[in-house]
C-alpha atoms as a PDB file:
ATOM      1  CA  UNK A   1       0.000   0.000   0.000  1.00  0.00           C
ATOM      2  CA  UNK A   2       1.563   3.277  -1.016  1.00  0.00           C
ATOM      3  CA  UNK A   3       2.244   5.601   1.707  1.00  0.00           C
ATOM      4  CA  UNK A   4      -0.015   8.923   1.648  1.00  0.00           C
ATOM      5  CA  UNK A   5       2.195  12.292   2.583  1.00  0.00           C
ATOM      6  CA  UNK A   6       0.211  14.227   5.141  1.00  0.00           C
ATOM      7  CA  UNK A   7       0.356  18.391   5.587  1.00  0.00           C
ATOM      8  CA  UNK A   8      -0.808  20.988   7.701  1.00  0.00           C
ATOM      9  CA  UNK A   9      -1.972  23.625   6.292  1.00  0.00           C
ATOM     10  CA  UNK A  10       1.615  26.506   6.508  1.00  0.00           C
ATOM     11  CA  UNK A  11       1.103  30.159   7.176  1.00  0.00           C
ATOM     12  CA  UNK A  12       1.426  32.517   4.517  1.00  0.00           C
ATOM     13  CA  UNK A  13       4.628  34.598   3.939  1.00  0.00           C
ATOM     14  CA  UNK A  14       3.813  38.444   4.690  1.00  0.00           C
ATOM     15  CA  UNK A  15       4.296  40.860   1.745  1.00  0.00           C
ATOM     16  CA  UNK A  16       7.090  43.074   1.911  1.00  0.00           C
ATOM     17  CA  UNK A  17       6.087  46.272   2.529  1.00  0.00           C
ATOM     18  CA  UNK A  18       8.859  47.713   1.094  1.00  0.00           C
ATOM     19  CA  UNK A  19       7.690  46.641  -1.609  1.00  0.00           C
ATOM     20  CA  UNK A  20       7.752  49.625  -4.487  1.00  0.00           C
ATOM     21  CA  UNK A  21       4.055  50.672  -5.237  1.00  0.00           C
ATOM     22  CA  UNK A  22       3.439  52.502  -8.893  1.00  0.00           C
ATOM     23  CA  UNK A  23       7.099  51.764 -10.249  1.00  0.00           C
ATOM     24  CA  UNK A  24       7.233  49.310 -13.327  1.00  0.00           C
ATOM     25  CA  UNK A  25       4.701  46.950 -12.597  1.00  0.00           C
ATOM     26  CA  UNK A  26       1.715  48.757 -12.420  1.00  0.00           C
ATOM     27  CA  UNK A  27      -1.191  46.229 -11.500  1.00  0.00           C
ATOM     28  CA  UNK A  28      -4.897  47.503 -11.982  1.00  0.00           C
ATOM     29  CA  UNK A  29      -8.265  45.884 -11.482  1.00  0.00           C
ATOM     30  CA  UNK A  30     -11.335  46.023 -13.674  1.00  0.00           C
ATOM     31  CA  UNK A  31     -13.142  49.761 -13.414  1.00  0.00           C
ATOM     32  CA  UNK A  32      -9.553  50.965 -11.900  1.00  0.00           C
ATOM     33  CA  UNK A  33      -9.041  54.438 -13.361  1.00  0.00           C
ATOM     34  CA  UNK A  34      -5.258  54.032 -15.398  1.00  0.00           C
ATOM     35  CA  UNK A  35      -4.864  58.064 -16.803  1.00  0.00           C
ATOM     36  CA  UNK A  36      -7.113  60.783 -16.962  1.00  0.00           C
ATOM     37  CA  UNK A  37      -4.715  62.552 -19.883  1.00  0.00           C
ATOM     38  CA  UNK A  38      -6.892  62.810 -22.831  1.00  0.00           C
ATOM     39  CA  UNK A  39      -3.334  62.068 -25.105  1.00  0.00           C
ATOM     40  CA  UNK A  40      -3.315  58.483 -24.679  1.00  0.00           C
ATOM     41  CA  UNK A  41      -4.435  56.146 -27.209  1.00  0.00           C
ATOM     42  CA  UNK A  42      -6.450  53.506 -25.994  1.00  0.00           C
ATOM     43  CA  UNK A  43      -5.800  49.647 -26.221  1.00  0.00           C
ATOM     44  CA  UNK A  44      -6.763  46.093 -25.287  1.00  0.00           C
ATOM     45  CA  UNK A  45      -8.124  45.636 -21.711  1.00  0.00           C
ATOM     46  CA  UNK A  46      -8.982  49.107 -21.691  1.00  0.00           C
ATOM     47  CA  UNK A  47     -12.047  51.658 -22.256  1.00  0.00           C
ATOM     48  CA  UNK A  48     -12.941  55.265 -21.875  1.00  0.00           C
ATOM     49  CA  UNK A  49     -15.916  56.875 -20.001  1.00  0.00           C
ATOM     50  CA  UNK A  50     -15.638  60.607 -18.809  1.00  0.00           C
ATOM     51  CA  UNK A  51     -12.668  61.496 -20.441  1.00  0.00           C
ATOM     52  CA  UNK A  52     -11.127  58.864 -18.378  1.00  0.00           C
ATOM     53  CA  UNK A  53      -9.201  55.561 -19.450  1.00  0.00           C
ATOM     54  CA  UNK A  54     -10.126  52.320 -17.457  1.00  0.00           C
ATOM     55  CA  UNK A  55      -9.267  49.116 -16.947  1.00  0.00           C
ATOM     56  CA  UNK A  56     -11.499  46.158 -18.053  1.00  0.00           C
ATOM     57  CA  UNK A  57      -9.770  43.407 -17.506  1.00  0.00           C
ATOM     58  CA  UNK A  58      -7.399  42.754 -14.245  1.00  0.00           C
ATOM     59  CA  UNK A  59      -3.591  43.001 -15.616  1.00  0.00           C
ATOM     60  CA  UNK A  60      -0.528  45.190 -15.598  1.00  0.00           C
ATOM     61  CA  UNK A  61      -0.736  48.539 -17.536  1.00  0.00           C
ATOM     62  CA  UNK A  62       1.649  48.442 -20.649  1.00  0.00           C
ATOM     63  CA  UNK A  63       2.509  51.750 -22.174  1.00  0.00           C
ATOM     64  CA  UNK A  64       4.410  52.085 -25.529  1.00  0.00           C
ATOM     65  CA  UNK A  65       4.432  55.767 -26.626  1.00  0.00           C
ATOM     66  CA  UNK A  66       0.796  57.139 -26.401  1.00  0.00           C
ATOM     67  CA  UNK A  67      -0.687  53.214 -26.267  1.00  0.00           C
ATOM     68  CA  UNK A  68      -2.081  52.191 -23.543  1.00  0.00           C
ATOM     69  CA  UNK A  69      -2.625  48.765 -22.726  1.00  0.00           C
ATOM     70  CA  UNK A  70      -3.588  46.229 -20.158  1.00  0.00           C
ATOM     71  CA  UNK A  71      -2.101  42.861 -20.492  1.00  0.00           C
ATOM     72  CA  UNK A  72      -4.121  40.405 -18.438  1.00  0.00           C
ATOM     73  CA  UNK A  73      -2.808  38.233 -15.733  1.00  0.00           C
ATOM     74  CA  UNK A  74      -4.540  35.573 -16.735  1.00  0.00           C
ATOM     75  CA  UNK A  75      -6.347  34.768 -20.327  1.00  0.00           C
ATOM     76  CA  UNK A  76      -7.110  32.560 -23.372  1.00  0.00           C
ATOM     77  CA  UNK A  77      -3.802  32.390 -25.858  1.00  0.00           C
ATOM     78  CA  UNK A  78      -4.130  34.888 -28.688  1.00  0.00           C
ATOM     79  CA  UNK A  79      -2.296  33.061 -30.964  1.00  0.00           C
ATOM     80  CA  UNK A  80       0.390  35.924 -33.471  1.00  0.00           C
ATOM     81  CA  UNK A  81       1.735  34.829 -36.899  1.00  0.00           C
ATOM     82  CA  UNK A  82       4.961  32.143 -36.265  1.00  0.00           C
ATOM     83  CA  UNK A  83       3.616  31.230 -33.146  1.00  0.00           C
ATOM     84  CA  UNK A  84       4.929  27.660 -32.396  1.00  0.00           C
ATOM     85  CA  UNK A  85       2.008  25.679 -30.530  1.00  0.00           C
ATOM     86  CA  UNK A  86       0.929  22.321 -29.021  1.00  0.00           C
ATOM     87  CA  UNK A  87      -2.655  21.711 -29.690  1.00  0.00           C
ATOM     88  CA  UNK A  88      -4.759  18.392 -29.496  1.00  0.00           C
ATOM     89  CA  UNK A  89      -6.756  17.389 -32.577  1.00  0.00           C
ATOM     90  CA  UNK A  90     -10.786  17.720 -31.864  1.00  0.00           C
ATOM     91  CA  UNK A  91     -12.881  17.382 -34.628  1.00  0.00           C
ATOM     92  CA  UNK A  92     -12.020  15.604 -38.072  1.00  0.00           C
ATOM     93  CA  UNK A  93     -13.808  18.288 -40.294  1.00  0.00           C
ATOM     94  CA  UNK A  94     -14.001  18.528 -44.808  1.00  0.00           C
ATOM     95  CA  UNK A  95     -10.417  19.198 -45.659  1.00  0.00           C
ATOM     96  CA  UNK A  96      -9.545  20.129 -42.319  1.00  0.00           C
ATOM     97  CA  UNK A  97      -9.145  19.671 -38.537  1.00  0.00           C
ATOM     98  CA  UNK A  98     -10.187  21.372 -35.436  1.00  0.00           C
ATOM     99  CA  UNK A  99      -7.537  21.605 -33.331  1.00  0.00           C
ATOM    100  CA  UNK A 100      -7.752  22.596 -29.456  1.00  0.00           C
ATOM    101  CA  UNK A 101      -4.601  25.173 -28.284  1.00  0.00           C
ATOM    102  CA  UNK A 102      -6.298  26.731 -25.026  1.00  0.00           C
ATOM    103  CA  UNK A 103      -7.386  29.587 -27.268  1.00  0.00           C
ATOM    104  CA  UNK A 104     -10.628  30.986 -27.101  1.00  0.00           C
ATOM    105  CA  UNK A 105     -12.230  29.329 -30.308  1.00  0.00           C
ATOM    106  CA  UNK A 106     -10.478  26.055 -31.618  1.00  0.00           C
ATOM    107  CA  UNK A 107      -7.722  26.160 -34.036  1.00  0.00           C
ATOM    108  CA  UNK A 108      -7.710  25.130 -37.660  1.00  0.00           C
ATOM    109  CA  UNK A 109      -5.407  22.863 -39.540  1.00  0.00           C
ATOM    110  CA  UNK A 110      -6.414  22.602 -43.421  1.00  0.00           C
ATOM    111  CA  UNK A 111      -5.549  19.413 -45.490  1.00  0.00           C
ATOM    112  CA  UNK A 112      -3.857  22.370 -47.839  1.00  0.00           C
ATOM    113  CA  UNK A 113      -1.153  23.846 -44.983  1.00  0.00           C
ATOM    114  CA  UNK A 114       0.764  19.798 -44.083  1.00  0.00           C
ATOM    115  CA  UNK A 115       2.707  17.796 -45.350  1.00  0.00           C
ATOM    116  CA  UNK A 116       1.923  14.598 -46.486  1.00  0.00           C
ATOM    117  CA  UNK A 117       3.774  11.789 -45.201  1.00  0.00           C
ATOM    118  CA  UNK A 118       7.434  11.323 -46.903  1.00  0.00           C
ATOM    119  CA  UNK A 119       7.319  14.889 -46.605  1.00  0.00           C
ATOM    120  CA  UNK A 120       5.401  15.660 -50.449  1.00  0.00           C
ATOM    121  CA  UNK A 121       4.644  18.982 -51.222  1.00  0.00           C
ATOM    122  CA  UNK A 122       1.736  18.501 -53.911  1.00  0.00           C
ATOM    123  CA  UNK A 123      -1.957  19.840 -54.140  1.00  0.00           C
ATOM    124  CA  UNK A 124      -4.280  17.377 -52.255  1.00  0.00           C
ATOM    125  CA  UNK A 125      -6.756  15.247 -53.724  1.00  0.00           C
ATOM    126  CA  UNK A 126      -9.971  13.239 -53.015  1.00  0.00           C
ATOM    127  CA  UNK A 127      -8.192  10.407 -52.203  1.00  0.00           C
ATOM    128  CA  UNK A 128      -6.031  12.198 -49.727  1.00  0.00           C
ATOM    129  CA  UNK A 129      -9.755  14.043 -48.053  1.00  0.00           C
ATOM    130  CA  UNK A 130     -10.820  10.273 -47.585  1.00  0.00           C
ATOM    131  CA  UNK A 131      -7.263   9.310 -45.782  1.00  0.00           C
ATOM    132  CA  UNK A 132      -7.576  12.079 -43.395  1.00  0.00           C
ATOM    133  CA  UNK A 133      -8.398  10.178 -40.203  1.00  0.00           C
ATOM    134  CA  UNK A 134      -5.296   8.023 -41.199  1.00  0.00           C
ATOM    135  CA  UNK A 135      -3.148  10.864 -40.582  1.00  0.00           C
ATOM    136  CA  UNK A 136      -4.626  12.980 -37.785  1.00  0.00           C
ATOM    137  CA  UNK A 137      -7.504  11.680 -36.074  1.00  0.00           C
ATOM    138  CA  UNK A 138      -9.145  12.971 -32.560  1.00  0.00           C
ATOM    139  CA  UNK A 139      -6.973  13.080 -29.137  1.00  0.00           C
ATOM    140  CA  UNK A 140      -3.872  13.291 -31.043  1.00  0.00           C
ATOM    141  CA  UNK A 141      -0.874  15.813 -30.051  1.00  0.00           C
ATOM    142  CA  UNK A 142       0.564  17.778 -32.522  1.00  0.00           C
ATOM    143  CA  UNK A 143       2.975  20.511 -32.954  1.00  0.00           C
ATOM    144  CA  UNK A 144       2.505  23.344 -35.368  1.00  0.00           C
ATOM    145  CA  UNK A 145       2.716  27.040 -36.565  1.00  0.00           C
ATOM    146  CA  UNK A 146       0.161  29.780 -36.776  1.00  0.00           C
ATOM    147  CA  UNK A 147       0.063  30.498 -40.292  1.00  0.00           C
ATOM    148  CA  UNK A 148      -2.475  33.041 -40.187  1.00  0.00           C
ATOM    149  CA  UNK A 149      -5.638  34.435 -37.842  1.00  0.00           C
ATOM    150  CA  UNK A 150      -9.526  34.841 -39.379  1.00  0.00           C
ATOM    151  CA  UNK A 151     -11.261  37.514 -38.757  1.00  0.00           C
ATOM    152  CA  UNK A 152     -12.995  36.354 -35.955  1.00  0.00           C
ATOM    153  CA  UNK A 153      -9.709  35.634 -33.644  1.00  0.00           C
ATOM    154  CA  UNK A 154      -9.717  31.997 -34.520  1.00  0.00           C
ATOM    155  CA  UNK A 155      -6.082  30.853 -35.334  1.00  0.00           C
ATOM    156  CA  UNK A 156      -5.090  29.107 -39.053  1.00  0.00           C
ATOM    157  CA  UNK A 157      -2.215  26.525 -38.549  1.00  0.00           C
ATOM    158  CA  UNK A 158       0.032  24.625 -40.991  1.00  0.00           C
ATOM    159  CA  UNK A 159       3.077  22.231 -40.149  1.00  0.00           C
ATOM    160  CA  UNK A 160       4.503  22.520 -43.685  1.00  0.00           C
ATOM    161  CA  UNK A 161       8.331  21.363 -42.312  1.00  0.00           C
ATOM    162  CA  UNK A 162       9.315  18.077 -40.896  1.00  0.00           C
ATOM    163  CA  UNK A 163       9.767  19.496 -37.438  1.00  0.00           C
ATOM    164  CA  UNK A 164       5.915  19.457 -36.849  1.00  0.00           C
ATOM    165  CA  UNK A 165       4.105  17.209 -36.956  1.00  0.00           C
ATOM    166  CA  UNK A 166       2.337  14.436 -34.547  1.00  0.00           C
ATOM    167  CA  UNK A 167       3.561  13.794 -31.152  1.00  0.00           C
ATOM    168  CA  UNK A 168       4.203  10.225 -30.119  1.00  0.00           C
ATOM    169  CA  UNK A 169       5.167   9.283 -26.369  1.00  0.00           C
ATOM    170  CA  UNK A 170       5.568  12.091 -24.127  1.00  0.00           C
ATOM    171  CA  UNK A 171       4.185  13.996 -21.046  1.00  0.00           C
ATOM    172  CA  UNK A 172       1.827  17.580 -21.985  1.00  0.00           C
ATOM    173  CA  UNK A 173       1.897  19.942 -19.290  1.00  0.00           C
ATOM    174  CA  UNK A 174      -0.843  23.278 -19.395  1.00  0.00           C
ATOM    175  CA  UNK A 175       0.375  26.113 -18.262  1.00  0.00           C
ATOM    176  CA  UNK A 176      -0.448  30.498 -18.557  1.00  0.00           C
ATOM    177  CA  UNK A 177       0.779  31.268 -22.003  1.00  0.00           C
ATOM    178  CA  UNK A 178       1.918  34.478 -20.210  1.00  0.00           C
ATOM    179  CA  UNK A 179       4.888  32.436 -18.562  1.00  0.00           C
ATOM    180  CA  UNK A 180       6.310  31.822 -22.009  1.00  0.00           C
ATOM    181  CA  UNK A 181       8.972  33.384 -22.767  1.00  0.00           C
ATOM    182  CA  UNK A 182       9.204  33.900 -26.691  1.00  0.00           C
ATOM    183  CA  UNK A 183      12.307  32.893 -28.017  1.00  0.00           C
ATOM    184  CA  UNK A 184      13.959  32.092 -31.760  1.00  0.00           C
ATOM    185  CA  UNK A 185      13.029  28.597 -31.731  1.00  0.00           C
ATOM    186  CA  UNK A 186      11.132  27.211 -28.850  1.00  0.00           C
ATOM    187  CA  UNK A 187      11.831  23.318 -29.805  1.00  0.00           C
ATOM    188  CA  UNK A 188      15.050  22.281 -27.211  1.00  0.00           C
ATOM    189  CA  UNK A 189      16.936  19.242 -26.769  1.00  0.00           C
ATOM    190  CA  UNK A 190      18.093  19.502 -23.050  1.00  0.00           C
ATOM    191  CA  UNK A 191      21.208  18.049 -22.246  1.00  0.00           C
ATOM    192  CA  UNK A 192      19.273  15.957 -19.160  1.00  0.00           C
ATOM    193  CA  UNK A 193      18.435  13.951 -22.210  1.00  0.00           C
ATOM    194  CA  UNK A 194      15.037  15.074 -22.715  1.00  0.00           C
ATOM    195  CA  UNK A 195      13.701  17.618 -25.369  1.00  0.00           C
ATOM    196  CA  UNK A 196      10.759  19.791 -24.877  1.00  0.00           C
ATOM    197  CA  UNK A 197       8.677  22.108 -27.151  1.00  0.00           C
ATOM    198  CA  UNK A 198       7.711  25.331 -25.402  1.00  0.00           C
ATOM    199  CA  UNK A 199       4.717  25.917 -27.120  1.00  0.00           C
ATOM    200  CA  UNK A 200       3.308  30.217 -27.164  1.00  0.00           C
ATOM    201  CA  UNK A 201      -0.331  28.647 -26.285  1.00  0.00           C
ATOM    202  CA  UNK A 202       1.140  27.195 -23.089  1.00  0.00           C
ATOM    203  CA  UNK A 203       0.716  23.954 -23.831  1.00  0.00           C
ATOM    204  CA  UNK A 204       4.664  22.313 -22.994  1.00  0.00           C
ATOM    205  CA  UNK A 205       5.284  18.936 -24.458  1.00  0.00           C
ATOM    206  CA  UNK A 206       8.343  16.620 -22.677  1.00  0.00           C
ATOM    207  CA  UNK A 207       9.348  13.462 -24.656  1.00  0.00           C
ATOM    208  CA  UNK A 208      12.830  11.479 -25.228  1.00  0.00           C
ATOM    209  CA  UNK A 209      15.286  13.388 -26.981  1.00  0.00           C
ATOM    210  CA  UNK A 210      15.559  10.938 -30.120  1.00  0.00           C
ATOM    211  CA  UNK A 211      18.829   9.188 -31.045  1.00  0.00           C
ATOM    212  CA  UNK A 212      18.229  10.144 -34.741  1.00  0.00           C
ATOM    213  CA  UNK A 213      15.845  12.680 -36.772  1.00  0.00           C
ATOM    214  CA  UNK A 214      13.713  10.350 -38.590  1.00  0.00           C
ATOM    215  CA  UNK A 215      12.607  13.091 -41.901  1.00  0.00           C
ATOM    216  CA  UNK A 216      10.834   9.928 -43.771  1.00  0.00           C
ATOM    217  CA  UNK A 217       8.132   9.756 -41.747  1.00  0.00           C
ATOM    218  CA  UNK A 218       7.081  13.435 -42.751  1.00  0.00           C
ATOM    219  CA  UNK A 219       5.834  13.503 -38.572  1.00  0.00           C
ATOM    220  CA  UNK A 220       2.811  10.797 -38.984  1.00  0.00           C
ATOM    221  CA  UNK A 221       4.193   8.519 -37.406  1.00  0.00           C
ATOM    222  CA  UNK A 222       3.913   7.784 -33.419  1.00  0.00           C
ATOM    223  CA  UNK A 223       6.706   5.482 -31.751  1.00  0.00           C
ATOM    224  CA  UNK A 224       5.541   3.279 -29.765  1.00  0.00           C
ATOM    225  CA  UNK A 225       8.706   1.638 -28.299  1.00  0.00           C
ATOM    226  CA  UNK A 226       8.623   1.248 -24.534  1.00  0.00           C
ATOM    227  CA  UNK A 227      10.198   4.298 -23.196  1.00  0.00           C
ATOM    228  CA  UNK A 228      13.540   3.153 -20.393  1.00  0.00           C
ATOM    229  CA  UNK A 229      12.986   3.803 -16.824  1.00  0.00           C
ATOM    230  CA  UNK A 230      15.426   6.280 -16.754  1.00  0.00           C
ATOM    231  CA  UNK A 231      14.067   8.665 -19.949  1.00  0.00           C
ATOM    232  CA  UNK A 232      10.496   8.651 -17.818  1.00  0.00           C
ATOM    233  CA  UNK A 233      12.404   9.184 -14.685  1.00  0.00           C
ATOM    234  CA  UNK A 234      14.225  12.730 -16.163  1.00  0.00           C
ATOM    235  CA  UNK A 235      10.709  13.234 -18.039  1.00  0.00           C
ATOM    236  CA  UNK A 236       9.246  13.118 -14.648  1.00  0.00           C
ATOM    237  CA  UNK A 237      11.749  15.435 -12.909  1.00  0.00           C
ATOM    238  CA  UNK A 238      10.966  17.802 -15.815  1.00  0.00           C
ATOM    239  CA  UNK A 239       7.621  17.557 -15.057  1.00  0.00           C
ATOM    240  CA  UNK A 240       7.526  18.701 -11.474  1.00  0.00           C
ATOM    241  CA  UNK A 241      10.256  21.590 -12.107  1.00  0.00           C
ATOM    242  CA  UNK A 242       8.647  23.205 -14.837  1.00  0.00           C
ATOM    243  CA  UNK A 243       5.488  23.213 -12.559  1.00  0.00           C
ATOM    244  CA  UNK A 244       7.802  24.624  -9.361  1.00  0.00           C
ATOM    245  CA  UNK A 245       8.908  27.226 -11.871  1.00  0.00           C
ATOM    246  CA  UNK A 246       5.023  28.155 -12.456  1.00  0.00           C
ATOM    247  CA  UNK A 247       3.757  28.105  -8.877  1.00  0.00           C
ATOM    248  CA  UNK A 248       6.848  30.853  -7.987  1.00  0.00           C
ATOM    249  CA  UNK A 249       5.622  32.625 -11.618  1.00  0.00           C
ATOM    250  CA  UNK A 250       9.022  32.447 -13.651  1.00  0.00           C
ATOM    251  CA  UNK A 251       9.247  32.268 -17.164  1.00  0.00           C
ATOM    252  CA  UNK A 252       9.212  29.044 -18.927  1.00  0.00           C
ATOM    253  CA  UNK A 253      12.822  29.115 -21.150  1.00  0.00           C
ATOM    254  CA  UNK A 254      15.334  26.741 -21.789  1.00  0.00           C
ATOM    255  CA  UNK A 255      17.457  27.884 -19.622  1.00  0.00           C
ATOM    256  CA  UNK A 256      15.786  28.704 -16.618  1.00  0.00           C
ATOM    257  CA  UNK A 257      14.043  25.181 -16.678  1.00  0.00           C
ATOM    258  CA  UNK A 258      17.877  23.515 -16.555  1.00  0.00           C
ATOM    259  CA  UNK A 259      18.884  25.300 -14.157  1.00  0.00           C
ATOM    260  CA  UNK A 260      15.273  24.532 -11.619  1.00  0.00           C
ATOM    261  CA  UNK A 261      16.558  20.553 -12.971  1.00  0.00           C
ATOM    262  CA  UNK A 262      20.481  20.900 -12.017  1.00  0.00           C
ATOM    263  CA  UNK A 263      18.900  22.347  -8.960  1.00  0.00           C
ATOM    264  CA  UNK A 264      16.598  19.412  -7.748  1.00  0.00           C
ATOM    265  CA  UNK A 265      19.116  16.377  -8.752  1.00  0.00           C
ATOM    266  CA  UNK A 266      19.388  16.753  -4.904  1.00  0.00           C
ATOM    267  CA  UNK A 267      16.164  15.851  -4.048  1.00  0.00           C
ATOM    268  CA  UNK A 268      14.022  12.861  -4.885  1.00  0.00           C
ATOM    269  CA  UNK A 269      11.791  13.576  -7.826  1.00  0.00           C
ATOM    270  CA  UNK A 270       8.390  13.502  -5.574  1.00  0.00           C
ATOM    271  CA  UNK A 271       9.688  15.780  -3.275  1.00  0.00           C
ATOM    272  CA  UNK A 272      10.184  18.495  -5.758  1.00  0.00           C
ATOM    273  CA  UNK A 273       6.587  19.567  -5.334  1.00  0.00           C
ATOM    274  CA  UNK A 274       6.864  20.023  -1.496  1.00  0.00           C
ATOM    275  CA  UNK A 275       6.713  23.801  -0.737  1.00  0.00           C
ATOM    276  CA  UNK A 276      10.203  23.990   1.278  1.00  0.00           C
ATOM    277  CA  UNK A 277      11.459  22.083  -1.708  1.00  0.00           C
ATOM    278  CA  UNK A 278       9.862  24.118  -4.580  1.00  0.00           C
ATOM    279  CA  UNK A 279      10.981  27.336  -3.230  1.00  0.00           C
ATOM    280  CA  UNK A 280      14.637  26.215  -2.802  1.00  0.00           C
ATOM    281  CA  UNK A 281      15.213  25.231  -5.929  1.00  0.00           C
ATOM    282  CA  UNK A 282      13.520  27.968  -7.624  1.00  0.00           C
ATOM    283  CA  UNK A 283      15.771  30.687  -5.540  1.00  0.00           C
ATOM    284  CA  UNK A 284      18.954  28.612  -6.465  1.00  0.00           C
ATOM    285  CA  UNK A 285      17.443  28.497 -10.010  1.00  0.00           C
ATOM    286  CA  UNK A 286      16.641  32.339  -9.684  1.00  0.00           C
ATOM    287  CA  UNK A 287      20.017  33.121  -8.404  1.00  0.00           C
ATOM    288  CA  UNK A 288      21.524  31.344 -11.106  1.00  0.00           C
ATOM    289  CA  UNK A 289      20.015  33.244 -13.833  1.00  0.00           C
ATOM    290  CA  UNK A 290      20.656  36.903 -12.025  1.00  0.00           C
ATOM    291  CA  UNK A 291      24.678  35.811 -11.904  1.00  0.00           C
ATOM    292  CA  UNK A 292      24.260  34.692 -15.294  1.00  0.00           C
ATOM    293  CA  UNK A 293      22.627  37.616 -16.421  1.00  0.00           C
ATOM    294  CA  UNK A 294      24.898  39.964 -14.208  1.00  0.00           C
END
């Protein structure tokens, strides 16, 4: 019978009052007055009444010149052109899939923006509408690009180069897309010996880092090999620091989530979500990044 880790309920840390109020982080609430100026432009999260500019949505006030924003704390993804994403196929529609990426209508994927397997670029036929489910079919992982965004906010994907594709054995973790940090390429192999894929919606996908590239397959097909105790063992480890790195809000990079794993190779990989263990790594991790920054 597994043992069952009992806890009593730990006071809560005071804030520091010290604390600077207004400085670059400035925090509003919805109907919280930002700037009575009549200059300002005004932009998402934000509307005018009286000649005043207020907050609708709770966030932190942006300004870039005369815009004024408010960049919610936390929302839907609103997916931007060469967004890399992790979504999970919902619907097998004509020439096309819906594809669910935590934004706040579902994705598309047309039989026009992949590849077909082998990798052939060519226009699609009848015969490839009818093979659709043998490619993509509902509850699978894939990773893609946002190609382009309809009118109505919904988000077009393709996965036009070998590096997207379907995702075969692996662990998918949902986080706030706003702990993202956007980067050239968001697809890392971490020298733990896992890779993940960082994707803008969120959505964070952990698998093996594979001995060899495997282009033939054009990314249709799912290995099933066993995975070896010890790739699910650093998967796992993964796992719990990336969500140690979201309960002390840090950004999800490469970096900063190998230095929360280098951090916890002390501990044993279930006690990485303890609270005395979470925050210790993520101040070592923290620290790590300031002197490497510095």
């Amino acid at each position: 019978m597994a043992a069952v880790t009992m806890r009593l309920p730990a006071v809560r840390a005071p804030l520091d009052s010290s604390a600077p109020r207004g400085g670059e982080k400035h925090l509003v609430a919805p109907g919280d007055t930002i700037t009575t100026d009549t200059g300002y432009m005004r932009g998402h999260g934000t509307f005018v009444e009286d000649d005043k500019l207020i907050a609708s949505v709770a966030g932190v006030v942006e300004r870039v010149n005369k815009l004024v924003c408010v960049r919610a704390l936390k929302a839907r993804y609103n997916g931007e052109i060469g967004d890399i994403v992790v979504g999970r196929i919902t619907e097998v529609q004509q020439k096309r899939w819906k594809v669910e990426t935590n934004s706040r209508l579902d994705s598309v994927l047309l039989l026009s923006s992949i590849n077909l397997p082998g990798g052939e670029l060519r226009r699609k036929s009848a015969e490839d509408e009818l093979a659709m489910r043998d490619y993509l079919q509902e509850g699978d992982l894939i990773s893609a690009e946002v190609q382009s965004i309809f009118s109505d906010g919904a988000v077009s994907l393709h996965t036009r180069s070998l590096k997207y594709g379907k995702l075969a054995q692996g662990v998918l973790v949902q986080v706030s897309p706003s702990l993202v940090k956007r980067q050239k390429t968001h697809f890392h192999d971490l020298p733990c010996g896992a890779s993940v894929i960082l994707g803008n919606n969120g959505f964070i996908w952990i698998y093996p880092t594979p001995e060899q590239k495997d282009d033939e397959a054009g990314g249709y097909t799912a290995n099933l090999e066993p995975v070896p105790l010890s790739d699910r063992e650093v998967i796992s480890r993964l796992r719990n620091c990336i969500m140690a790195l979201v309960t002390h809000k840090m950004m999800l990079f490469d970096t900063s989530i190998l230095y929360c794993y280098e951090a916890s190779l002390s501990h044993q990989i279930k006690d990485i979500l303890k609270p005395e263990v979470t925050e210790e790594i993520v101040l070592e991790a923290r620290q790590r990044l300031l002197d490497s920054e510095g």
